[in-house]
C-alpha atoms as a PDB file:
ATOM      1  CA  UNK A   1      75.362 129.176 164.334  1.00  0.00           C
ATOM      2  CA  UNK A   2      72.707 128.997 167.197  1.00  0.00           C
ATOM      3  CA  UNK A   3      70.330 126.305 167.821  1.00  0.00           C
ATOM      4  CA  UNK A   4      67.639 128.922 166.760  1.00  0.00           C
ATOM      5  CA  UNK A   5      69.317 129.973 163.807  1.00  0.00           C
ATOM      6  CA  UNK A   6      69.114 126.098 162.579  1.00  0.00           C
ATOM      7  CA  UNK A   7      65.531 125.417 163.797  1.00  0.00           C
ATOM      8  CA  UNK A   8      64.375 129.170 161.893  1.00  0.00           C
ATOM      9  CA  UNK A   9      66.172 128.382 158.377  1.00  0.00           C
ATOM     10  CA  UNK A  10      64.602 124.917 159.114  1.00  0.00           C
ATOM     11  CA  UNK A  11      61.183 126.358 159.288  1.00  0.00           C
ATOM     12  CA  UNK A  12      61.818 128.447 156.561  1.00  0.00           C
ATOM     13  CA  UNK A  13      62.781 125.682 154.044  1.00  0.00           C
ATOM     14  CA  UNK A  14      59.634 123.688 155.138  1.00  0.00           C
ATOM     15  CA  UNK A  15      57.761 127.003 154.386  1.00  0.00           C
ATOM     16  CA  UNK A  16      59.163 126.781 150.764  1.00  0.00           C
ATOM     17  CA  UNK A  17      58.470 123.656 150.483  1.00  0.00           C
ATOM     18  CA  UNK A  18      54.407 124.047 151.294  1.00  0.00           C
ATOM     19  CA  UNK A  19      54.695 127.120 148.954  1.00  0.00           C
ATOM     20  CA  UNK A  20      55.967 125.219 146.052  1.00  0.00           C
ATOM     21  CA  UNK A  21      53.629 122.242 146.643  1.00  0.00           C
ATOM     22  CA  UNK A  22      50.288 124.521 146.818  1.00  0.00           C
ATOM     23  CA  UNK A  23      52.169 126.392 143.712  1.00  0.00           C
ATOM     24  CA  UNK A  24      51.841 122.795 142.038  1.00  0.00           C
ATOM     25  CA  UNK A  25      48.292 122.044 143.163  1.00  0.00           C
ATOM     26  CA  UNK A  26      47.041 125.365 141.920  1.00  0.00           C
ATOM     27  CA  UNK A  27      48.050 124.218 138.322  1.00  0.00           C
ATOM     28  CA  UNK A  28      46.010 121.412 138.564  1.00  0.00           C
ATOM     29  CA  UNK A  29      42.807 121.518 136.895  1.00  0.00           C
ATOM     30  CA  UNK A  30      39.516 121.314 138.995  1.00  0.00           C
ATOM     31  CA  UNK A  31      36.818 121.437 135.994  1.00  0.00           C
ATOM     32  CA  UNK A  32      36.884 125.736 137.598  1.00  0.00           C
ATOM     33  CA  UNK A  33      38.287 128.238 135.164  1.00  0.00           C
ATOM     34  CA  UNK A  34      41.598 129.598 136.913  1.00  0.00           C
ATOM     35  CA  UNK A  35      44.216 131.858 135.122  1.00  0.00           C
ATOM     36  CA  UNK A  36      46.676 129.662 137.061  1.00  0.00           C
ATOM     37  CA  UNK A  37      45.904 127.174 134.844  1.00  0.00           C
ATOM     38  CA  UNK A  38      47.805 128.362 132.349  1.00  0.00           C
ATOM     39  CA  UNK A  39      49.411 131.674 133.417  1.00  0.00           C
ATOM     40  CA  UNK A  40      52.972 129.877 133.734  1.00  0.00           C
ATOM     41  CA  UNK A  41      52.830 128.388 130.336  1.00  0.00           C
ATOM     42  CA  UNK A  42      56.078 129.223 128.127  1.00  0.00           C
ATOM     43  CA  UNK A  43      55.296 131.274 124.745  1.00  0.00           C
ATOM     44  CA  UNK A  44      57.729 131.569 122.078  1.00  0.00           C
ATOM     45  CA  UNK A  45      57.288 134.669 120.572  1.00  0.00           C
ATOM     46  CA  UNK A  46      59.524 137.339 118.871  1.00  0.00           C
ATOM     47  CA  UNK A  47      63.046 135.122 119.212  1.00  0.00           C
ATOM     48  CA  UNK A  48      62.542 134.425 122.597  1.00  0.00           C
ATOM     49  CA  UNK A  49      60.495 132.391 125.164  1.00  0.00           C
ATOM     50  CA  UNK A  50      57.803 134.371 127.686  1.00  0.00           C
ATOM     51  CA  UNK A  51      55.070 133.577 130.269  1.00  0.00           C
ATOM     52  CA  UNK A  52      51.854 133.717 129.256  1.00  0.00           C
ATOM     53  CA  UNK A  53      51.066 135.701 131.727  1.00  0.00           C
ATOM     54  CA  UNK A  54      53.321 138.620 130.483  1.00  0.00           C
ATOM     55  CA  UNK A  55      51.948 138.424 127.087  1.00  0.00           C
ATOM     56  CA  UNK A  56      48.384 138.651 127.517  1.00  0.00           C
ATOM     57  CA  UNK A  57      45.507 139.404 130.221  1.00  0.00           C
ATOM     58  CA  UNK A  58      44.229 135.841 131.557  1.00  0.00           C
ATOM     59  CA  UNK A  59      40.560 136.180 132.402  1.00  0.00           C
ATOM     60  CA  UNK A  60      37.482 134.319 134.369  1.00  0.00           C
ATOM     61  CA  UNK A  61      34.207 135.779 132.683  1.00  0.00           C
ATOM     62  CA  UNK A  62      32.283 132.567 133.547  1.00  0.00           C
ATOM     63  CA  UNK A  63      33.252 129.479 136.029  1.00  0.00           C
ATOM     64  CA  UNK A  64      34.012 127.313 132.916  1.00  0.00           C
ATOM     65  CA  UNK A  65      35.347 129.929 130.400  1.00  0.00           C
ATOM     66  CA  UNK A  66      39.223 131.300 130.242  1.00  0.00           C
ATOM     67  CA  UNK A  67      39.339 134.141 127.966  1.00  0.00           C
ATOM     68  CA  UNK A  68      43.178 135.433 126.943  1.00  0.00           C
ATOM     69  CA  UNK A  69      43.592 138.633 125.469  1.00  0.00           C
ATOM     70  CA  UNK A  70      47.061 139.574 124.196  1.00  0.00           C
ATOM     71  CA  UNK A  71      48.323 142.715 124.653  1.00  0.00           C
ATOM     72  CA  UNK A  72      49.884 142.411 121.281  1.00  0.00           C
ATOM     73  CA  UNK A  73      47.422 141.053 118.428  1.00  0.00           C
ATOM     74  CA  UNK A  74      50.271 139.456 116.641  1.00  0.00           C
ATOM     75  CA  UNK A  75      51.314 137.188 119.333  1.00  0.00           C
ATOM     76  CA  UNK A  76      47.740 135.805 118.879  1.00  0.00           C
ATOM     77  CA  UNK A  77      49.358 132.529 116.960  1.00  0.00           C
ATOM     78  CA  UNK A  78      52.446 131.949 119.273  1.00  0.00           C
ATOM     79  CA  UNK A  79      50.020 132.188 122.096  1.00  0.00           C
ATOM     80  CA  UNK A  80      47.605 129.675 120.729  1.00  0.00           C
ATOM     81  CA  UNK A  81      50.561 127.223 119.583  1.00  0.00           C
ATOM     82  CA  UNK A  82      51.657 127.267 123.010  1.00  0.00           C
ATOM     83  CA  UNK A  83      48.651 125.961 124.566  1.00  0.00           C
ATOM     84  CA  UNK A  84      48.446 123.097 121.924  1.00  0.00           C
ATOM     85  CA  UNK A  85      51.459 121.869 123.253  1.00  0.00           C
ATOM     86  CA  UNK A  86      51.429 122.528 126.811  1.00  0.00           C
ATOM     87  CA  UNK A  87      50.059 119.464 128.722  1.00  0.00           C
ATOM     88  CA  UNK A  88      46.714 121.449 129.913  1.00  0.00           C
ATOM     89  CA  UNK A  89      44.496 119.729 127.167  1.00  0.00           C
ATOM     90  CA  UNK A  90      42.361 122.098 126.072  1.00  0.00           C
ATOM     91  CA  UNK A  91      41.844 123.221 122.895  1.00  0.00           C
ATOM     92  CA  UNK A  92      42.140 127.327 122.790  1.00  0.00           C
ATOM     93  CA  UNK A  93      39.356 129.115 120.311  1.00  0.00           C
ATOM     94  CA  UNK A  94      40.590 132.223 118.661  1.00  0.00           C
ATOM     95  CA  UNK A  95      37.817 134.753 118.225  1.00  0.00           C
ATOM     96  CA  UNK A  96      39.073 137.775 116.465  1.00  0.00           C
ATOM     97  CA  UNK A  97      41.445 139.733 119.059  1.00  0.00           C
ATOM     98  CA  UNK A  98      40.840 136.949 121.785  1.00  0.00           C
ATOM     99  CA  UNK A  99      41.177 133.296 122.995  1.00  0.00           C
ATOM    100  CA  UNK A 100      38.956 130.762 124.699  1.00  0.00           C
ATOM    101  CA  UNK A 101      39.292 128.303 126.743  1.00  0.00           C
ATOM    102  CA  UNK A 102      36.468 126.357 127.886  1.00  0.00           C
ATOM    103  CA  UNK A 103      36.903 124.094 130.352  1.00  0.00           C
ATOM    104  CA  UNK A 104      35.454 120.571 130.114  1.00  0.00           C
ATOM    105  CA  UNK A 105      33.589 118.342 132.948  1.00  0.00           C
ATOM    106  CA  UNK A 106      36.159 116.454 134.261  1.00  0.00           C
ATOM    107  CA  UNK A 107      35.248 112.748 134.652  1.00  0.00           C
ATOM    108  CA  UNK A 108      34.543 110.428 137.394  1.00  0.00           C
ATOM    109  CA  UNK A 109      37.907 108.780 136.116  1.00  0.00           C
ATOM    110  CA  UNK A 110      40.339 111.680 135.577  1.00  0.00           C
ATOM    111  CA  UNK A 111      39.217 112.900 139.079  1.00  0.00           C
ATOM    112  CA  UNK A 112      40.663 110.115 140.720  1.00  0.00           C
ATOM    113  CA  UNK A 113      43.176 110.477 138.369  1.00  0.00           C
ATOM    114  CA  UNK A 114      43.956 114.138 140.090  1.00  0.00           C
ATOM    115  CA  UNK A 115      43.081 112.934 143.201  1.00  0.00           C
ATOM    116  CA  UNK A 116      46.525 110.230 142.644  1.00  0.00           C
ATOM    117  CA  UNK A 117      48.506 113.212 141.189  1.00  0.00           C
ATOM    118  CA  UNK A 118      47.573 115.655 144.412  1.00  0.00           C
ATOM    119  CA  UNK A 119      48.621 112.624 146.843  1.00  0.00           C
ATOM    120  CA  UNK A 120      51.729 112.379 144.905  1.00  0.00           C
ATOM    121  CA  UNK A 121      52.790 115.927 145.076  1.00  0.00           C
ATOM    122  CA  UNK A 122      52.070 116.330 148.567  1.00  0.00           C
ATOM    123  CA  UNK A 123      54.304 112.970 149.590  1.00  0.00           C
ATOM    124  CA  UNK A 124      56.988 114.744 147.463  1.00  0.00           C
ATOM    125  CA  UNK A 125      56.508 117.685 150.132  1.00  0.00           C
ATOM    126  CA  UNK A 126      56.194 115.363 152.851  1.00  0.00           C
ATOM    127  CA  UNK A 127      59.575 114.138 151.714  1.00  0.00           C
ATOM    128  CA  UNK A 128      61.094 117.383 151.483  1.00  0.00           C
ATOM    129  CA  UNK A 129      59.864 118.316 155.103  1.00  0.00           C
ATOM    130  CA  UNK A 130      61.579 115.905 156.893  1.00  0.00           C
ATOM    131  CA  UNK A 131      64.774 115.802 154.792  1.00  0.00           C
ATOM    132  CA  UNK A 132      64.959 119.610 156.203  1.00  0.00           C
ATOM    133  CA  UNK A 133      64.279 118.626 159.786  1.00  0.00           C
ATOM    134  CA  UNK A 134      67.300 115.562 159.039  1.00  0.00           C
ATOM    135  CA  UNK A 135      69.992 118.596 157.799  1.00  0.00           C
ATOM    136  CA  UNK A 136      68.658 120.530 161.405  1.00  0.00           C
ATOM    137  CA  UNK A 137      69.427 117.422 163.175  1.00  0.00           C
ATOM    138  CA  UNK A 138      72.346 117.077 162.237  1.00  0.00           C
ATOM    139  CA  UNK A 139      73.667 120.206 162.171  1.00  0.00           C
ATOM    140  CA  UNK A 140      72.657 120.210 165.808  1.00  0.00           C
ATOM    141  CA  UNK A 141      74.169 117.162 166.631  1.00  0.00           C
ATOM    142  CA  UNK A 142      77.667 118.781 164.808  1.00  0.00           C
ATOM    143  CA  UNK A 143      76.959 121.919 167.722  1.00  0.00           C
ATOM    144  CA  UNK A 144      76.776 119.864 170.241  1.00  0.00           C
ATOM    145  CA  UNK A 145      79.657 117.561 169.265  1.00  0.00           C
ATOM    146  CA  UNK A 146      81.501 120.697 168.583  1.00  0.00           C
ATOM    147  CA  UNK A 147      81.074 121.634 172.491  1.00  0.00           C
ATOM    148  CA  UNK A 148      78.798 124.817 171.516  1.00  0.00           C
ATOM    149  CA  UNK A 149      75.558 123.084 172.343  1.00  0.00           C
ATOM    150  CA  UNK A 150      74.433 121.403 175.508  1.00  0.00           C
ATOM    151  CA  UNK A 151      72.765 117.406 176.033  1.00  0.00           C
ATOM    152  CA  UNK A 152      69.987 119.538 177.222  1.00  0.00           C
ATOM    153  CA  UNK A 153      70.158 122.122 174.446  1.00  0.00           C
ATOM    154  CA  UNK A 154      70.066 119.686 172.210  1.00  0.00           C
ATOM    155  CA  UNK A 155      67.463 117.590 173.246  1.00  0.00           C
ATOM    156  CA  UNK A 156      64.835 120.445 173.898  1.00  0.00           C
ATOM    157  CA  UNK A 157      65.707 121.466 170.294  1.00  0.00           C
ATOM    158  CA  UNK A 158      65.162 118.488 168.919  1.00  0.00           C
ATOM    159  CA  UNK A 159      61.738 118.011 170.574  1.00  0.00           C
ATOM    160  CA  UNK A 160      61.203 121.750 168.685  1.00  0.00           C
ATOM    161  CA  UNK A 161      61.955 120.614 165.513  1.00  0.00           C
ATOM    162  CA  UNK A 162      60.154 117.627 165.428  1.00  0.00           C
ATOM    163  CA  UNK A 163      56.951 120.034 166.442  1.00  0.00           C
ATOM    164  CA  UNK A 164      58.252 122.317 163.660  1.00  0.00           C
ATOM    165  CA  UNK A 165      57.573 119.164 161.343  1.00  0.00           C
ATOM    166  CA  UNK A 166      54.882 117.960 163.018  1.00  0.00           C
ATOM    167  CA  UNK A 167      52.676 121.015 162.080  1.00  0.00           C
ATOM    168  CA  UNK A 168      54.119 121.223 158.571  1.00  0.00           C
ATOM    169  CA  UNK A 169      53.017 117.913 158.075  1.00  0.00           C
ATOM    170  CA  UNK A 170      49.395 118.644 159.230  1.00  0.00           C
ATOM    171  CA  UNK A 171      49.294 122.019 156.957  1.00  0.00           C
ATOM    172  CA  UNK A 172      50.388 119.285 154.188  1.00  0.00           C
ATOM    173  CA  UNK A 173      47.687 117.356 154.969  1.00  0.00           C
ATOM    174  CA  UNK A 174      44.934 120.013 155.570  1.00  0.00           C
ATOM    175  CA  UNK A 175      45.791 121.121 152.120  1.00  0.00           C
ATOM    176  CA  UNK A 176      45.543 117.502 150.513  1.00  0.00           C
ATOM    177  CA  UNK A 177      41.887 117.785 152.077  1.00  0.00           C
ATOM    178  CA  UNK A 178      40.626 120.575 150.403  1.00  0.00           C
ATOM    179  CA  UNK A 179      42.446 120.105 146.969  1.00  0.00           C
ATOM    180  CA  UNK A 180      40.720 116.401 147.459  1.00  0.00           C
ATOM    181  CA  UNK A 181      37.304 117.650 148.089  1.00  0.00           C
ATOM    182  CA  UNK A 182      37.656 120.693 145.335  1.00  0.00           C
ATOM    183  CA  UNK A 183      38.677 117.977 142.208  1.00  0.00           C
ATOM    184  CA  UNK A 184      35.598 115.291 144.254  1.00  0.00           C
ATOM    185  CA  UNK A 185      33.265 118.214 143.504  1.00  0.00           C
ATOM    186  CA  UNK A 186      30.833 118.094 140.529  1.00  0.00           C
END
């Protein structure tokens, strides 16, 4: 394996790692209707467990209004049981063929709350990041140990990883920003 080929699966671990963290912040509520809110919620329905978003069209007809319309009227029940128990704290209205969500203010205290929660998540990805640029290290180190990789090679490498990191970290950060200001809005 090539210095490259280290510093490119590298970069493509921290990529998965930013994906997985903004996949996390999307689930958290802003106060905004999103079908992301509860698109990935499990449903037990006909002997086995589903996404939500398989069993029904997730909707947005108003900023504060989720509206969930199974594509099967009997699954109406197993779909509203499932959002009783997820952890998204909303109580789901069934109206005939359909379910609604509205979506409370969120408080002064809960947004700080979320504000914590976002800071957590995105040391967790911090974390992450720079355990991937310690596996490229060293795996770099083995190369050059191993005879197949210059001092040189190895030195201008690292200096590429740690810019690698260093703009994963400020994509981490950019992102804590917004998700910040978005949950600070009223």
């Amino acid at each position: 394996m090539s210095a490259d080929l280290v510093l490119l699966k590298a970069e493509e671990d921290m990529e998965k790692g930013i994906e997985f963290m903004m996949h996390e912040f999307n689930a958290i509520r802003t106060g905004k209707a999103s079908p992301m809110l509860v698109e990935s919620i499990d449903v037990h329905t006909y002997g086995s467990s589903m996404k939500l978003k398989q069993l029904a069209l997730i909707t947005t007809p108003e900023p504060r209004l989720l509206v969930i319309q199974p594509f099967d009227a009997g699954t109406i029940k197993d779909i509203e049981k499932a959002i009783l128990e997820s952890k998204v704290g909303i109580t789901p209205m069934v109206d005939g063929k359909v379910i609604r969500l509205r979506i409370p203010e969120l408080s002064e205290e809960r947004r700080k709350d979320l504000v914590r929660t976002v800071g957590k998540l995105a040391e967790e990805a911090r974390v992450r990041i720079r355990a991937h640029r310690r596996e490229a290290m060293e795996a770099m180190k083995k190369m050059e140990k191993a005879g197949t990789m210059t001092e040189d090679d190895l030195t201008r490498s690292e200096k590429e990883m740690q810019k690698i990191t260093d703009k994963f970290v400020a994509s981490i950060d950019k992102h804590v920003e917004h998700k910040e200001a978005e949950l600070m809005t009223v």
